[in-house]
Structures are given as structure tokens and as C-alpha cells.
Protein backbone atom coordinates (compact mmCIF):
# COMPACT_ATOMS: atom_id res chain seq x y z
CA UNK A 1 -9.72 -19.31 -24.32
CA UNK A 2 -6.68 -21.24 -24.31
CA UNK A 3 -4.23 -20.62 -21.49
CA UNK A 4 -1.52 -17.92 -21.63
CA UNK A 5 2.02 -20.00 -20.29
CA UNK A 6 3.13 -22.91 -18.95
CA UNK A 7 2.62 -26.75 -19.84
CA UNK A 8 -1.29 -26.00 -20.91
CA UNK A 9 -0.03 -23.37 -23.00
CA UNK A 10 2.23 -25.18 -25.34
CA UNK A 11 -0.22 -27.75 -25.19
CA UNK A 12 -3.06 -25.63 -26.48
CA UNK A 13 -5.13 -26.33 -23.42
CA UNK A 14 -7.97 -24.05 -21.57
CA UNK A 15 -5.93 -22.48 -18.61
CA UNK A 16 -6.14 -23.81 -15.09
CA UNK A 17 -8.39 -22.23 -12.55
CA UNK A 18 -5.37 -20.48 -10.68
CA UNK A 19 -4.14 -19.10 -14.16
CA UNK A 20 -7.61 -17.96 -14.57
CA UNK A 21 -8.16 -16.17 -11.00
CA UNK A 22 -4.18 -14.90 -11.40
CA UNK A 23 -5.64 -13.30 -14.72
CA UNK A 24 -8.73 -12.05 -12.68
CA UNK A 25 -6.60 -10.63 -9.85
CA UNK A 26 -4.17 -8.73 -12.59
CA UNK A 27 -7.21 -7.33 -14.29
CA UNK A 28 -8.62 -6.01 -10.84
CA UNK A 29 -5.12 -4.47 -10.27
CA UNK A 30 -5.49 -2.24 -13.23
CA UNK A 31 -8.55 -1.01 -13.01
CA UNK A 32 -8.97 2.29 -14.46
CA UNK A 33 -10.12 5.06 -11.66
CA UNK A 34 -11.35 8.56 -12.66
CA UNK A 35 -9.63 10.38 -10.26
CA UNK A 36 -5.88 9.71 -8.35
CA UNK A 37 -6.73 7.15 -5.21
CA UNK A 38 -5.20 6.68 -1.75
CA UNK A 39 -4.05 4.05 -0.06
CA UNK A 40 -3.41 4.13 3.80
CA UNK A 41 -1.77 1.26 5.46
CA UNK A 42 -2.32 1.30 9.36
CA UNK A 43 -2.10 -0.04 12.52
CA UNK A 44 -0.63 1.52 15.75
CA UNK A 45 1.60 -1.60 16.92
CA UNK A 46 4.98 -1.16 15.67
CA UNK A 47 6.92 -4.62 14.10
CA UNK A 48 3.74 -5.95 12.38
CA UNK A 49 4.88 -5.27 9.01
CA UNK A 50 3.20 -2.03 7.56
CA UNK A 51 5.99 -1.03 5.41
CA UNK A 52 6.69 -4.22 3.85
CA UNK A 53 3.16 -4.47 3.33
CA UNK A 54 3.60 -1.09 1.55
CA UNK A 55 6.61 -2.21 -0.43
CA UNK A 56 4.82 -5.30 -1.41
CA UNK A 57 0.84 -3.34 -2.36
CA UNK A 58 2.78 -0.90 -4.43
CA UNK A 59 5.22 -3.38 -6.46
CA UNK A 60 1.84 -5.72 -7.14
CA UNK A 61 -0.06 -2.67 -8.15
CA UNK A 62 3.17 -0.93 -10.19
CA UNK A 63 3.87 -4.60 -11.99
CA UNK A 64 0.36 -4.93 -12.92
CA UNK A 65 -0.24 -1.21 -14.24
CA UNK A 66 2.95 -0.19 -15.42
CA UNK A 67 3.78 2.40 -13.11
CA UNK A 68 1.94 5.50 -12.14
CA UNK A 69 1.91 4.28 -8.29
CA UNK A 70 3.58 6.19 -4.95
CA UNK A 71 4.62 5.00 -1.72
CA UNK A 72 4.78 7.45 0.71
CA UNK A 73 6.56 7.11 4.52
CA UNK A 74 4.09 9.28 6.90
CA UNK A 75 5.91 8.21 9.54
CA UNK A 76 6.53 10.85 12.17
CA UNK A 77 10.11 10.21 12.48
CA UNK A 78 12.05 7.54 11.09
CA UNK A 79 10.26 5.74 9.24
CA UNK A 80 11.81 2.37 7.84
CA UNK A 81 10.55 2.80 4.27
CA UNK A 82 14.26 4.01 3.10
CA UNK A 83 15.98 1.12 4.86
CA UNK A 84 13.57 -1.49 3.04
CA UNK A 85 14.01 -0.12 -0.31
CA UNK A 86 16.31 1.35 -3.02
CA UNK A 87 17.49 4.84 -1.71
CA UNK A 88 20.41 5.77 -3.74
CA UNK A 89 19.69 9.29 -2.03
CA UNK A 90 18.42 10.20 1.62
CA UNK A 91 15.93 13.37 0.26
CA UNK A 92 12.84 12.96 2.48
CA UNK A 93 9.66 14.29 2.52
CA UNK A 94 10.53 17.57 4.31
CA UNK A 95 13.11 18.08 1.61
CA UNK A 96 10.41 18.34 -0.43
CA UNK A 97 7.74 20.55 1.40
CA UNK A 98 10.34 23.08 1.56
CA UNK A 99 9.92 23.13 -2.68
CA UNK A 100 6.44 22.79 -2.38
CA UNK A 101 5.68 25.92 -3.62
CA UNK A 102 7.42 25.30 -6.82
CA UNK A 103 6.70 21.68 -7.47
CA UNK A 104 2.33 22.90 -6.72
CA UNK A 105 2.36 25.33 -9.90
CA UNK A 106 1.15 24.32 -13.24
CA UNK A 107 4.47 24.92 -14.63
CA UNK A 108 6.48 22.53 -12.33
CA UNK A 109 7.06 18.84 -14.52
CA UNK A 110 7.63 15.50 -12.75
CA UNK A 111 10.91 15.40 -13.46
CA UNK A 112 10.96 18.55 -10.52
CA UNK A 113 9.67 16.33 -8.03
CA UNK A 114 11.50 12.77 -9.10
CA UNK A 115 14.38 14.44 -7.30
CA UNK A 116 12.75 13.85 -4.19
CA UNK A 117 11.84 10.12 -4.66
CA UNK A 118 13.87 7.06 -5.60
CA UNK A 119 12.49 4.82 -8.07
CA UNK A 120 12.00 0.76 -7.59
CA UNK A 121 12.73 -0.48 -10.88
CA UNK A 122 11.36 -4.26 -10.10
CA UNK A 123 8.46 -3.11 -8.56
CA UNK A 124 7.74 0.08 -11.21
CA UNK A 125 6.72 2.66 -8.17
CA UNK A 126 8.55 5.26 -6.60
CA UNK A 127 9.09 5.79 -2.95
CA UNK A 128 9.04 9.12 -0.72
CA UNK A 129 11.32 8.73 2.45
CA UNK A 130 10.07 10.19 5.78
CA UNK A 131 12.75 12.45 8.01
CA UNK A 132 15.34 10.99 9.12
CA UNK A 133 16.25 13.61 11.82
CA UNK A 134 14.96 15.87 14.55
CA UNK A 135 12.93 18.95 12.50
CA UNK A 136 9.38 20.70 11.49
CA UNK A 137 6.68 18.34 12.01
CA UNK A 138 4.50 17.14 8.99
CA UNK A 139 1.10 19.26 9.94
CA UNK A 140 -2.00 18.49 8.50
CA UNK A 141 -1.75 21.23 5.89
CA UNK A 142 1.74 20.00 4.94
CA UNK A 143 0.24 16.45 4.35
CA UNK A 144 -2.64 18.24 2.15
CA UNK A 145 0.34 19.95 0.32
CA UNK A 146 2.23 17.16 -0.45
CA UNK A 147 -0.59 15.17 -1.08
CA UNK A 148 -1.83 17.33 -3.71
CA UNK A 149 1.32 17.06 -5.42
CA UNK A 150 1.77 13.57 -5.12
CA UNK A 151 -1.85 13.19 -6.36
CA UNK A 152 -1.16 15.44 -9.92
CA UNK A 153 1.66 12.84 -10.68
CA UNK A 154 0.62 9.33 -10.24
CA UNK A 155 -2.62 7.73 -10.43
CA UNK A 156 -1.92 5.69 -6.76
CA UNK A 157 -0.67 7.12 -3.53
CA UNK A 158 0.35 4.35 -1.04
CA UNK A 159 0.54 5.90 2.82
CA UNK A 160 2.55 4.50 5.48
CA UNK A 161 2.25 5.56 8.87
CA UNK A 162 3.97 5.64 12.01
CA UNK A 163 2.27 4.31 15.47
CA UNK A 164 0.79 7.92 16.82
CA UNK A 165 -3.08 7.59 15.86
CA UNK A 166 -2.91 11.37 17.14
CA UNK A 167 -0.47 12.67 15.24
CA UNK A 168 -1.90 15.40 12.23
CA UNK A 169 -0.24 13.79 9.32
CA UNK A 170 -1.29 10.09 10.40
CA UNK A 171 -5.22 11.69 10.88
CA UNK A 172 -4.78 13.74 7.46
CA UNK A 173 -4.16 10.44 6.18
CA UNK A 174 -7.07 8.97 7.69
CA UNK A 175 -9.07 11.62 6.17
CA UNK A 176 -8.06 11.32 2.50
CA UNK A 177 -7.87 7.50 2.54
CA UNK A 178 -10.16 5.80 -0.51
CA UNK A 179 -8.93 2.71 1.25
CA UNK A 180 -6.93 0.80 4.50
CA UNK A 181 -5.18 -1.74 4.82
CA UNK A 182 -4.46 -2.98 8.30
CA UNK A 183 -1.73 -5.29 8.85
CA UNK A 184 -1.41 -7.28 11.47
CA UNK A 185 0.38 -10.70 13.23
CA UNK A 186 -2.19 -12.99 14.14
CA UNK A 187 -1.14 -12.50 17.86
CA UNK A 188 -3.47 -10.81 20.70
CA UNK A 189 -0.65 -7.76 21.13
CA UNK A 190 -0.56 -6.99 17.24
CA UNK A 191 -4.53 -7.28 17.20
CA UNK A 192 -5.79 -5.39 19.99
CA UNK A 193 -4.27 -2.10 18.96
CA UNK A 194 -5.35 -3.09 15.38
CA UNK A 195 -9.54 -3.30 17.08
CA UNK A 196 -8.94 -0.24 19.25
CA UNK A 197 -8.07 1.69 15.94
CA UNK A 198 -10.44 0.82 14.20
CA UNK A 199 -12.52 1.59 17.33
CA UNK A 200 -11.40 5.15 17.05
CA UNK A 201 -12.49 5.41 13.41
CA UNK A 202 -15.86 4.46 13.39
CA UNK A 203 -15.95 7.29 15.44
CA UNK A 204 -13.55 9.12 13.21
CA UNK A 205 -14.49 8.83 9.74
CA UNK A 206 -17.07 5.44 9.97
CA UNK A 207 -17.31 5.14 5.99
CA UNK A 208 -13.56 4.37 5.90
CA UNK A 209 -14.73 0.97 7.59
CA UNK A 210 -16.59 -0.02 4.69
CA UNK A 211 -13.29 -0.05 2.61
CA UNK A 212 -10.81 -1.97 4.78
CA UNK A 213 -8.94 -4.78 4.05
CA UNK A 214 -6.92 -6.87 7.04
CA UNK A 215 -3.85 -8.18 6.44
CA UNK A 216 -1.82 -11.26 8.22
CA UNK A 217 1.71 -10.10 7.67
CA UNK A 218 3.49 -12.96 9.77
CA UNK A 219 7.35 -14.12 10.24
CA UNK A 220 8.33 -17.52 11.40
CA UNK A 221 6.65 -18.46 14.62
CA UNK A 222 4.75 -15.17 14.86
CA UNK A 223 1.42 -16.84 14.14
CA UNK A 224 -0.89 -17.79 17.32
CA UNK A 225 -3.52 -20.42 15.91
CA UNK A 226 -6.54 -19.67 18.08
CA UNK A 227 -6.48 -15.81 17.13
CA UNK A 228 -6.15 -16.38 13.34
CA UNK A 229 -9.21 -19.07 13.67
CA UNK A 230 -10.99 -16.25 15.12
CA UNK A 231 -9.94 -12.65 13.01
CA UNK A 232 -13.24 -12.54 11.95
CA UNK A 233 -14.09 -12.38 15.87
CA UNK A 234 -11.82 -9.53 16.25
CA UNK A 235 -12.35 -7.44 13.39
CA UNK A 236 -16.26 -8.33 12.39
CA UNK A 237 -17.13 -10.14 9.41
CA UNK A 238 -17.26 -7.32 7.33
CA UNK A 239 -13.67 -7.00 6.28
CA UNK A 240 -11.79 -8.62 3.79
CA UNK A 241 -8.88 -10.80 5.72
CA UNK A 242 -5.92 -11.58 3.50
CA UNK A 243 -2.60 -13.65 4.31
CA UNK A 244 0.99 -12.38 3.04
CA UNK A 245 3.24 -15.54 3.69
CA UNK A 246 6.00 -15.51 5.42
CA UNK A 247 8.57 -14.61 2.81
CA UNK A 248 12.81 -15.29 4.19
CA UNK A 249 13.26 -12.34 1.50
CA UNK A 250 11.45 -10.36 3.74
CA UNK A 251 12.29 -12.10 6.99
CA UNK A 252 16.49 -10.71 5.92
CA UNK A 253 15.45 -7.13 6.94
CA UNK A 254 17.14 -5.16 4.22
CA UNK A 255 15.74 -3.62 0.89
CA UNK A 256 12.99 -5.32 -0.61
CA UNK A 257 13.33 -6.37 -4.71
CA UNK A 258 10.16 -7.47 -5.89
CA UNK A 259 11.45 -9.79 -8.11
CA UNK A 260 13.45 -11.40 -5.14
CA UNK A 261 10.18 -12.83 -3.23
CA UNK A 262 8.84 -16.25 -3.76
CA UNK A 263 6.44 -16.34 -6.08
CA UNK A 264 3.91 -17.43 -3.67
CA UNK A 265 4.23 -14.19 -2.21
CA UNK A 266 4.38 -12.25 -5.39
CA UNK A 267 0.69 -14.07 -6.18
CA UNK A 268 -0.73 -12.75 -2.56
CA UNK A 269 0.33 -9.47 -3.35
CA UNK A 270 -1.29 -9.31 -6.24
CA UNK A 271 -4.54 -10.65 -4.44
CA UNK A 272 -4.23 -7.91 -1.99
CA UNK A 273 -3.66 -5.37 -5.02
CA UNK A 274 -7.08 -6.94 -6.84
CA UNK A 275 -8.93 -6.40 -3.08
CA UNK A 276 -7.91 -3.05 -2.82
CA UNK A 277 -8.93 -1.89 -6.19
CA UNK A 278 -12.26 -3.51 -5.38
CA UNK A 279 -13.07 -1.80 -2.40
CA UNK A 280 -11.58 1.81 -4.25
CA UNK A 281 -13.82 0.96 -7.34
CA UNK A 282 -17.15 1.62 -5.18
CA UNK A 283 -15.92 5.38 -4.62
CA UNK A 284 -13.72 6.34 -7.01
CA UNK A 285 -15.70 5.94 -10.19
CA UNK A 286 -13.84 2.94 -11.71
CA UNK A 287 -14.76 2.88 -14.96
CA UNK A 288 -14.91 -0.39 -17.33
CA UNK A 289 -11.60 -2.29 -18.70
CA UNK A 290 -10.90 -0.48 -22.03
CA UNK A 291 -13.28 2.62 -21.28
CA UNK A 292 -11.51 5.87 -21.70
CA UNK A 293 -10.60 7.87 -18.24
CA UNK A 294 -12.90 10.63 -17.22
């Protein structure tokens, strides 16, 4: 096997190790499932980066596969997911559970419910905005409803959530979930809240615990040394802990273009992509590279 770009490339030479776990991690990423997934990205302290880590999951997952991926703001009230990326229009989520009727029968084409999202053209996935203003709260059958829709159009639905572990939509989400991702700073107030959730889980819906992933999501100086030395402490050593890097893309605080992070970053979110498919592939049926879809 001779290696796919670069120097080694033009030089006919095997590819590096990095090129070859890049390859591995890209692979991962586009694993085939047999049914639509879900992805919920949690953790009840505000600021530590959940929607970026969103943004970030479902442009690594949308680059690798070509599309076919949803991120979805759950958040109560809100939510910053329209502020951090493309949204030429300001049609939320309860803009579309009042045509939820339409957009559930067999009849009703994605086109229909494109209207309600905005597309991210570098990061191939589209993006459902949360309300914006003072309304109906999303119950738990709304989130089933919307789900289900979400679910008949693309093959990966990526949940953010607000900071209310009691509210219905963020424990419909905990229901559904295939996977979570739990983002946190590698500081004592972002990882407490992170433990006492996952606390509340195990008690919740325990096999959910099997399929989480943790995430260091840290800005400049946000990193404690002691408590990132000891995550495994924290959290147990049966998670998966992953680093995003500090990015000064991210660290601007406006929309997110995938194509506008370092590539150091771009290669960790593709990591986290490959982890996540991993952990979905135990329950979802993944099927083998090349194999048709059941």
C-alpha cells in the first residue's frame, strides 16, 4: 500500500503511521449502521463547550460520509447552536413541530423539512435551531415527534442540550441516545456536574454508560493539570477520554466553518467521530465496509 498524499506519496513510499491511523479514523467515521443513530452531547455546566463540540462531531462525521448527518439544539431556551453556525434564517425547532403533522406522513419529501434547517456547506450537515423566545415547551412527546422525523431523513442525529438534567426533552434525549459524549474543561467546576450526571444515569438508563465518550473541550488557560492527570479518577476507567485542542477559530465566538479550524483540530474531530461510531457499532448493527445496508 503506498501512501495516499504528501511527500511519501509522490515518492511512491508506504504511508506514515499517522496517514495510516487518519485512514483508520475516516473509515470508522463511515461506518455503515442499519438503522438511523443518535448522538447526545451532555453535561449540565454551562461554558464547557457542548455546542462546539456538536458543530465540530457533526462536520467530522458529515466530511467523512458525505452528508446524511443532523445537529439538533435541545436546548430549552436559547440555545447557542444558531449563533455558532450558518443561519441564514432564524426557523427553530418549534417552527417545525407546529408542521409536524405534515412533514410525519409518507408523502412529506425532505425538501418539506430543509425549510426548517440551515445547511453547513464545509461541514456537509444541517443544523436545527432551538427557540429563540418565550413559548410551548419541547415535551417529551414533541422530542419523540421530531425525532422521528429527523430520524426518516438522515442517517445521524447529533443532540445538544441545555443544562436542566430534568427537563423532558433533555431526558427524551437521554432515552433515545445510541451514544454520549460529555464534554468537559479539565477543571473541578466543569467536572463535578459532569460525575453527578453521570451519577444520575446509571440510575437512569445504566447501559448508556457503556457507550460514553469524555471530551476535554478547553480554551486558553482553562486547563487545571492535576484534574486532567486524574479524569480517569473522576469518570472511571471505563470511558473513552478524548482532547479537542484549543482551536483560536473557536476561541473568536462566532460561527464555526469547518474548514476554518487548524488542522490539528480537524484530525481530533475526526478521532472523536471514529470513537463514536465505535461505541454505536456494538448496538446499532454496523455492518462491514462495502456490505449493503439492512
Amino acid at each position: 500500500m503506498r501512501a495516499a498524499k504528501g511527500l511519501r506519496a509522490r515518492l511512491g513510499l508506504r504511508p506514515s503511521q499517522r496517514e495510516v491511523e487518519e485512514t483508520r479514523d475516516d473509515q470508522l467515521a463511515r461506518m455503515p449502521f442499519n438503522r438511523p443513530v443518535t448522538i447526545m452531547v451532555a453535561n449540565p455546566k454551562g461554558g464547557v463547550g457542548k455546542t462546539p463540540t456538536v458543530l465540530m462531531l457533526a462536520a467530522a462525521f458529515g466530511v467523512s460520509r458525505g452528508g446524511g448527518v443532523v445537529a439538533w439544539d435541545n436546548n430549552e431556551l436559547r440555545g447557542t447552536m444558531p449563533d455558532r453556525s450558518y443561519s441564514p434564517h432564524r426557523r427553530t425547532v418549534r417552527d417545525l413541530l407546529a408542521e409536524s403533522h405534515h412533514l410525519a406522513q409518507p408523502q412529506s419529501q425532505f425538501t418539506d423539512l430543509a425549510y426548517f434547517l440551515n445547511h453547513q456547506s464545509t461541514g456537509k450537515f444541517h443544523t436545527l435551531g432551538s427557540a429563540q423566545n418565550f413559548g410551548h415547551v419541547i415535551s417529551r412527546d414533541d422530542f419523540g415527534r421530531i425525532h422521528n422525523i429527523l430520524a426518516r431523513n438522515f442517517e445521524i442525529v447529533i443532540v445538544d442540550t441545555g443544562n436542566n438534567e430534568a427537563s423532558p426533552n433533555w431526558l427524551a434525549a437521554a432515552h433515545t441516545a445510541d451514544c454520549l459524549v460529555v464534554p468537559t474543561k479539565w477543571r473541578k467546576d466543569s467536572l463535578i456536574p459532569a460525575a453527578r450526571m453521570l451519577e444520575t444515569l446509571q440510575d437512569l438508563r445504566p447501559e448508556l454508560l457503556d457507550r460514553t465518550v469524555i471530551v476535554g473541550t478547553n480554551g486558553p488557560m482553562d486547563s487545571q493539570r492535576d484534574v486532567k492527570a486524574n479524569a480517569s479518577g473522576w469518570f472511571g476507567a471505563n470511558h473513552q477520554i478524548l482532547d479537542l485542542p484549543t482551536d483560536p477559530h473557536i476561541a473568536e465566538g462566532g460561527v464555526i466553518d469547518y474548514t476554518k479550524l487548524s488542522r490539528t483540530t480537524q484530525r481530533a474531530a475526526l478521532s472523536l467521530a471514529a470513537t463514536v461510531a465505535q461505541q454505536i457499532g456494538t448496538v446499532a448493527g454496523a455492518a462491514p465496509m462495502g456490505s449493503p445496508r439492512g
